[in-house]
Protein backbone atom coordinates (compact mmCIF):
# COMPACT_ATOMS: atom_id res chain seq x y z
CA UNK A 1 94.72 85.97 77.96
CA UNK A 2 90.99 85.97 76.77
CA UNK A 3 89.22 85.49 80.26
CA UNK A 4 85.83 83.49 79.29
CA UNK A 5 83.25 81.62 81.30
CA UNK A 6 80.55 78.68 81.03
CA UNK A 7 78.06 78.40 83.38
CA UNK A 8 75.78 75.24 83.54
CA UNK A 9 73.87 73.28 85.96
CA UNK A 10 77.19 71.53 87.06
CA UNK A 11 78.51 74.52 87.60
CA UNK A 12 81.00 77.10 85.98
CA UNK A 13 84.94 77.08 84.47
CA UNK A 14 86.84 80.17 84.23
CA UNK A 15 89.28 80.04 81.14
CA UNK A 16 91.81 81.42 78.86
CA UNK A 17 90.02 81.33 75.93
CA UNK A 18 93.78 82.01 73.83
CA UNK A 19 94.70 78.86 75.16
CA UNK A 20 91.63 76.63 74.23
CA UNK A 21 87.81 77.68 73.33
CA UNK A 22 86.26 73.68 74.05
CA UNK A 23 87.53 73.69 78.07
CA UNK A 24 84.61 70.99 79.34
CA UNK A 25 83.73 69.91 82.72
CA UNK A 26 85.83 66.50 81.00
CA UNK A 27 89.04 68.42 81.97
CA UNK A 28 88.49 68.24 85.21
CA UNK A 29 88.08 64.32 85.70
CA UNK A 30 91.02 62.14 86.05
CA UNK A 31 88.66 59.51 84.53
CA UNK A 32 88.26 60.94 81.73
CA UNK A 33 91.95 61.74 81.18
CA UNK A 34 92.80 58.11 81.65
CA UNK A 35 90.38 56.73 79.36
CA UNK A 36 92.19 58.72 76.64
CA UNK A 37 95.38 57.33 78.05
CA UNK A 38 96.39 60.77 78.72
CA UNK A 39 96.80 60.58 82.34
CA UNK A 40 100.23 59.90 83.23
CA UNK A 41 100.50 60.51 86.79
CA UNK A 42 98.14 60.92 89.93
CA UNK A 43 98.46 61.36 93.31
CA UNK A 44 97.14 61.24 96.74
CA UNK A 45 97.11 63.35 99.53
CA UNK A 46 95.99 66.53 100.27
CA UNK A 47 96.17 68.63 96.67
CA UNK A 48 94.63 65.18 94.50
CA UNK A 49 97.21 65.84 91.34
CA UNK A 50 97.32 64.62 88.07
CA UNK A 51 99.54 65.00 85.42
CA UNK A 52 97.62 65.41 81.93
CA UNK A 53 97.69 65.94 77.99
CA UNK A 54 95.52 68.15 76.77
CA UNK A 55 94.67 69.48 73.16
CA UNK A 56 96.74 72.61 74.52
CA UNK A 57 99.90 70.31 75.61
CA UNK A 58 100.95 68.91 78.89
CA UNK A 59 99.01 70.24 81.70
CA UNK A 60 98.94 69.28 85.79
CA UNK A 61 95.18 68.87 87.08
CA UNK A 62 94.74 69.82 91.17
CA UNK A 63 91.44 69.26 92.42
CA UNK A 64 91.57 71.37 96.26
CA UNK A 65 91.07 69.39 98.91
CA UNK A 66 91.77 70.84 102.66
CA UNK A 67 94.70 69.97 105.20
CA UNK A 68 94.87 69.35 108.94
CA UNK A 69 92.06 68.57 111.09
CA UNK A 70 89.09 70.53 109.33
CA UNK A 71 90.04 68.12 106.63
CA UNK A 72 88.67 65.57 108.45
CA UNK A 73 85.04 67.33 108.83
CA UNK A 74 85.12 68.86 105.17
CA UNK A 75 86.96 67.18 103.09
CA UNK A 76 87.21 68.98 99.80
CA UNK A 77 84.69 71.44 100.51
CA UNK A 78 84.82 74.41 101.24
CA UNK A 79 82.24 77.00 102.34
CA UNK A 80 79.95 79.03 99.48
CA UNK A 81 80.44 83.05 99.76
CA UNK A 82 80.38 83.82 95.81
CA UNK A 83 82.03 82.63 93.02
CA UNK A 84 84.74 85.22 92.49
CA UNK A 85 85.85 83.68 96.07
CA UNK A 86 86.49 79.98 95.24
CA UNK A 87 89.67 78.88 96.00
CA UNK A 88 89.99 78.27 92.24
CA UNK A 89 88.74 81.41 90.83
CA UNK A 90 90.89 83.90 92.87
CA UNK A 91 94.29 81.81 92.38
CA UNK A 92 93.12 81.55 88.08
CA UNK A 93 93.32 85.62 88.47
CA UNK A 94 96.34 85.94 90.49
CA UNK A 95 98.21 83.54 88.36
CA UNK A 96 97.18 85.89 85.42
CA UNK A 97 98.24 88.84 87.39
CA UNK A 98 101.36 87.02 87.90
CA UNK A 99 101.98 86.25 84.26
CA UNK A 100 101.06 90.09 83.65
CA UNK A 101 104.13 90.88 86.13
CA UNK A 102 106.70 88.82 83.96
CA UNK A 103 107.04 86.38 86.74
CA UNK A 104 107.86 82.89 86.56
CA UNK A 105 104.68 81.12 87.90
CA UNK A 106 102.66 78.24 86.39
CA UNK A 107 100.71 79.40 83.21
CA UNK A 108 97.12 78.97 84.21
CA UNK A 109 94.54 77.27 81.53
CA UNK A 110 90.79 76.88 83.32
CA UNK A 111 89.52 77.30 86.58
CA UNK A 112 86.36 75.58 88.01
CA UNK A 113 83.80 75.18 91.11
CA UNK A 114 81.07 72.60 91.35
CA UNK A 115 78.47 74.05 94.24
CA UNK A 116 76.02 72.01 96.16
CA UNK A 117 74.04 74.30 98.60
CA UNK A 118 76.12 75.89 101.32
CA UNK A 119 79.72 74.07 100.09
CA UNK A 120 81.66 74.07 96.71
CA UNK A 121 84.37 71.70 95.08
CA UNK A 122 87.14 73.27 93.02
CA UNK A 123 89.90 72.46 90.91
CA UNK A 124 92.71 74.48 88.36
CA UNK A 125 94.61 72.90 85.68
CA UNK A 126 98.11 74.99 84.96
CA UNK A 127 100.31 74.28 82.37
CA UNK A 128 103.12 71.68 83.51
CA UNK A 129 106.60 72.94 83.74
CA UNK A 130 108.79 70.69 82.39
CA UNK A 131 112.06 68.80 83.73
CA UNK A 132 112.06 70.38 87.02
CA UNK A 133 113.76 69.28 90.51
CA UNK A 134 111.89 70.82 93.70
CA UNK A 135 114.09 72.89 95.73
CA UNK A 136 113.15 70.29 98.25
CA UNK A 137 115.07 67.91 96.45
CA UNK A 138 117.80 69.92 95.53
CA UNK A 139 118.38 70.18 98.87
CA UNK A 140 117.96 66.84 99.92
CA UNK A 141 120.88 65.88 97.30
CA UNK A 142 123.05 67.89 98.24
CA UNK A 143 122.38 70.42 94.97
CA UNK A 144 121.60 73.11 97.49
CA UNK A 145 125.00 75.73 97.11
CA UNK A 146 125.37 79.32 97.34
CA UNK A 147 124.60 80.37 93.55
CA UNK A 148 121.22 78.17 93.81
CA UNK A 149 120.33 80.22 96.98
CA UNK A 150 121.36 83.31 95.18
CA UNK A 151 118.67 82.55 92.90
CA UNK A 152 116.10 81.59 95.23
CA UNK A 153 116.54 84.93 97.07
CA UNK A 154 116.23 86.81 93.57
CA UNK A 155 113.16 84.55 92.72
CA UNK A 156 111.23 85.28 96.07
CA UNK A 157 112.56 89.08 95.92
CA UNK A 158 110.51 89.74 92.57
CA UNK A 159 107.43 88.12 93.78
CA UNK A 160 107.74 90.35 97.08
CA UNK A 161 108.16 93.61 94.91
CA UNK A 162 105.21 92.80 93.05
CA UNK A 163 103.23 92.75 96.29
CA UNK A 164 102.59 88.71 95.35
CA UNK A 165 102.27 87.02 98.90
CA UNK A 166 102.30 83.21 98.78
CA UNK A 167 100.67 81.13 101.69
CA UNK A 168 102.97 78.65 101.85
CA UNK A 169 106.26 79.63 100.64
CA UNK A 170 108.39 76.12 100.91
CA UNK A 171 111.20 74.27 98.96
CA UNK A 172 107.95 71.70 97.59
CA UNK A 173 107.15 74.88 95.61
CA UNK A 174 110.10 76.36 94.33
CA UNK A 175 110.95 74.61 90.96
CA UNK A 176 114.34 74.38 89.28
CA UNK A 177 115.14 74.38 85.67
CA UNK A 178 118.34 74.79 83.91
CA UNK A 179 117.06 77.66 82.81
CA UNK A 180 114.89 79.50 85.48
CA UNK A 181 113.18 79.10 88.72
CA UNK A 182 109.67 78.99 88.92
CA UNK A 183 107.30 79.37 92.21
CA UNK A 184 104.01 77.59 92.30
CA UNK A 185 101.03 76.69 94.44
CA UNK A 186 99.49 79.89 95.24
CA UNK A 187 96.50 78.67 96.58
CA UNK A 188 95.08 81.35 99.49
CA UNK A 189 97.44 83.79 97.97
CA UNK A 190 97.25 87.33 97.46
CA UNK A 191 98.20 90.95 95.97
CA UNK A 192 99.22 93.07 98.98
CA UNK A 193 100.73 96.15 99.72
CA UNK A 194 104.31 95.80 100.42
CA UNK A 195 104.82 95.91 104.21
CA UNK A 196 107.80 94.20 106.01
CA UNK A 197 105.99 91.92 108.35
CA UNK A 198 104.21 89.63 105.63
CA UNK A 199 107.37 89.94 103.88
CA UNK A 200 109.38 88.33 106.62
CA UNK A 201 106.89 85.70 107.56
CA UNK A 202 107.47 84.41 104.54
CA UNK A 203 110.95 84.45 104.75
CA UNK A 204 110.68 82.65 108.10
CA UNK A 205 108.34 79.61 106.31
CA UNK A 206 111.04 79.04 103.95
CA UNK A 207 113.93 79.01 106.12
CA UNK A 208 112.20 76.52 108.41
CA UNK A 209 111.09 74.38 105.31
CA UNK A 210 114.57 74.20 103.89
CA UNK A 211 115.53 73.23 107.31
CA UNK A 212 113.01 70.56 107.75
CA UNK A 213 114.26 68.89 103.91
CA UNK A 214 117.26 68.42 105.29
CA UNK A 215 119.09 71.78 103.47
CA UNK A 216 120.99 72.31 107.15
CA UNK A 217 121.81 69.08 107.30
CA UNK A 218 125.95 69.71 108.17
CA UNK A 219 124.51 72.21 111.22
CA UNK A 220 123.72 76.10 111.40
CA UNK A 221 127.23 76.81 111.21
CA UNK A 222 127.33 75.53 107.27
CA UNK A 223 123.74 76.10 106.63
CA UNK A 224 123.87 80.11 107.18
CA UNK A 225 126.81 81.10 105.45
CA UNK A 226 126.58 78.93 102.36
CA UNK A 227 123.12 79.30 101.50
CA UNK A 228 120.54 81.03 104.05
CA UNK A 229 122.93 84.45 104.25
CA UNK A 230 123.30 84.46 100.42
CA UNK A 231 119.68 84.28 99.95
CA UNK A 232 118.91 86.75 101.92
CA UNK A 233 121.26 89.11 100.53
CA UNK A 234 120.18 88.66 96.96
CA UNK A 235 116.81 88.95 98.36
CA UNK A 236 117.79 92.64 99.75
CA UNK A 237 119.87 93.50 96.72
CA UNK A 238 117.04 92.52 94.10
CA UNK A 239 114.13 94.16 96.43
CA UNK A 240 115.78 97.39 97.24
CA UNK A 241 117.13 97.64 93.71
């Protein structure tokens, strides 16, 4: 990782200059994207996503946008206190920090913010990981058994050791290969010292998301032996180890 930055009148991208020296404001347009026919998928919603090809392979464009009701006042902006503190900025370095760690996170290419007075824009373009399932809908088919949630307890164990808290640990954004798992999305996260409380909240968020996708489906009485109690062991085993 080469850590470079251009700063201009539109604003200023943070990049891996290893990974591409000719990162443009461009990047960051789905417009621009599509009329290279590049742009093969783009969606809605809260975290505007598009799925890319770049010059450096396939990438996955998220321009940050805000949830719940603020979202309705701000939009996608968020408040100016520096640019080391955009939203896009701080997860660009702890994505770095991540790929320092050996953990399996998104490979992060360029980083930008767009300020107009008091507010900012952002966005982050990662490298795409390729044929994936969610654990979401792993868990929705049915694909959710006791060595998958062996896996996801090792996964989230490593990322806990590492001090790597994630604000919104769900099944959306663990990823399944055939070959690893990967956790993304780590938007509003952090490096923090290891303490049990932060630790468990996030266990907490990921029980009640695999709940909500339908992972309990057959009732407590399957759900916790088969795959919540599993987890959680591997979890202990790999973090105490």
């Amino acid at each position: 990782m080469q850590e470079r930055t251009h700063k201009d009148t539109a604003g200023e991208i943070l990049f891996d200059a290893d990974a591409s020296t000719t990162v443009d404001h461009g990047w960051f347009a789905p417009e621009y994207w599509r009329s290279l026919g590049a742009l093969h998928l783009q969606s809605g919603g809260r975290g505007g996503v598009a799925m890319i090809t770049t010059p450096v392979g396939e990438c996955v464009l998220r321009h940050y946008r805000r949830g719940g009701m603020v979202a309705a006042l701000m939009g996608d902006r968020y408040l100016w206190t520096g640019a080391d503190r955009t939203r896009a900025f701080a997860e660009f370095r702890l994505l770095v920090e991540i790929a320092r760690q050996g953990l399996p996170g998104p490979p992060v290419i360029a980083a930008r913010y767009r300020r107009r007075g008091f507010f900012y824009t952002a966005d982050l373009i990662t490298r795409r990981i390729a044929d994936v399932q969610t654990l979401a809908e792993c868990a929705a088919s049915g694909l959710l058994d006791t060595v998958l949630a062996i896996k996801v307890g090792v996964l989230v164990a490593r990322f806990h050791r590492a001090g790597v808290w994630h604000a919104d640990l769900n099944a959306h954004n663990i990823l399944v290969t055939s070959e690893q798992l990967y956790l993304i999305d780590f938007d509003r996260g952090e490096l923090r010292a290891l303490a049990p409380a932060w630790r468990l909240s996030n266990l907490k968020r990921l029980r009640r998301s695999l709940i909500k996708v339908g992972a309990a489906k057959q009732g407590d009485a399957a759900f916790d032996p088969s795959v919540w109690q599993p987890l959680l062991d591997a979890y202990k085993g790999t973090f105490d180890a």
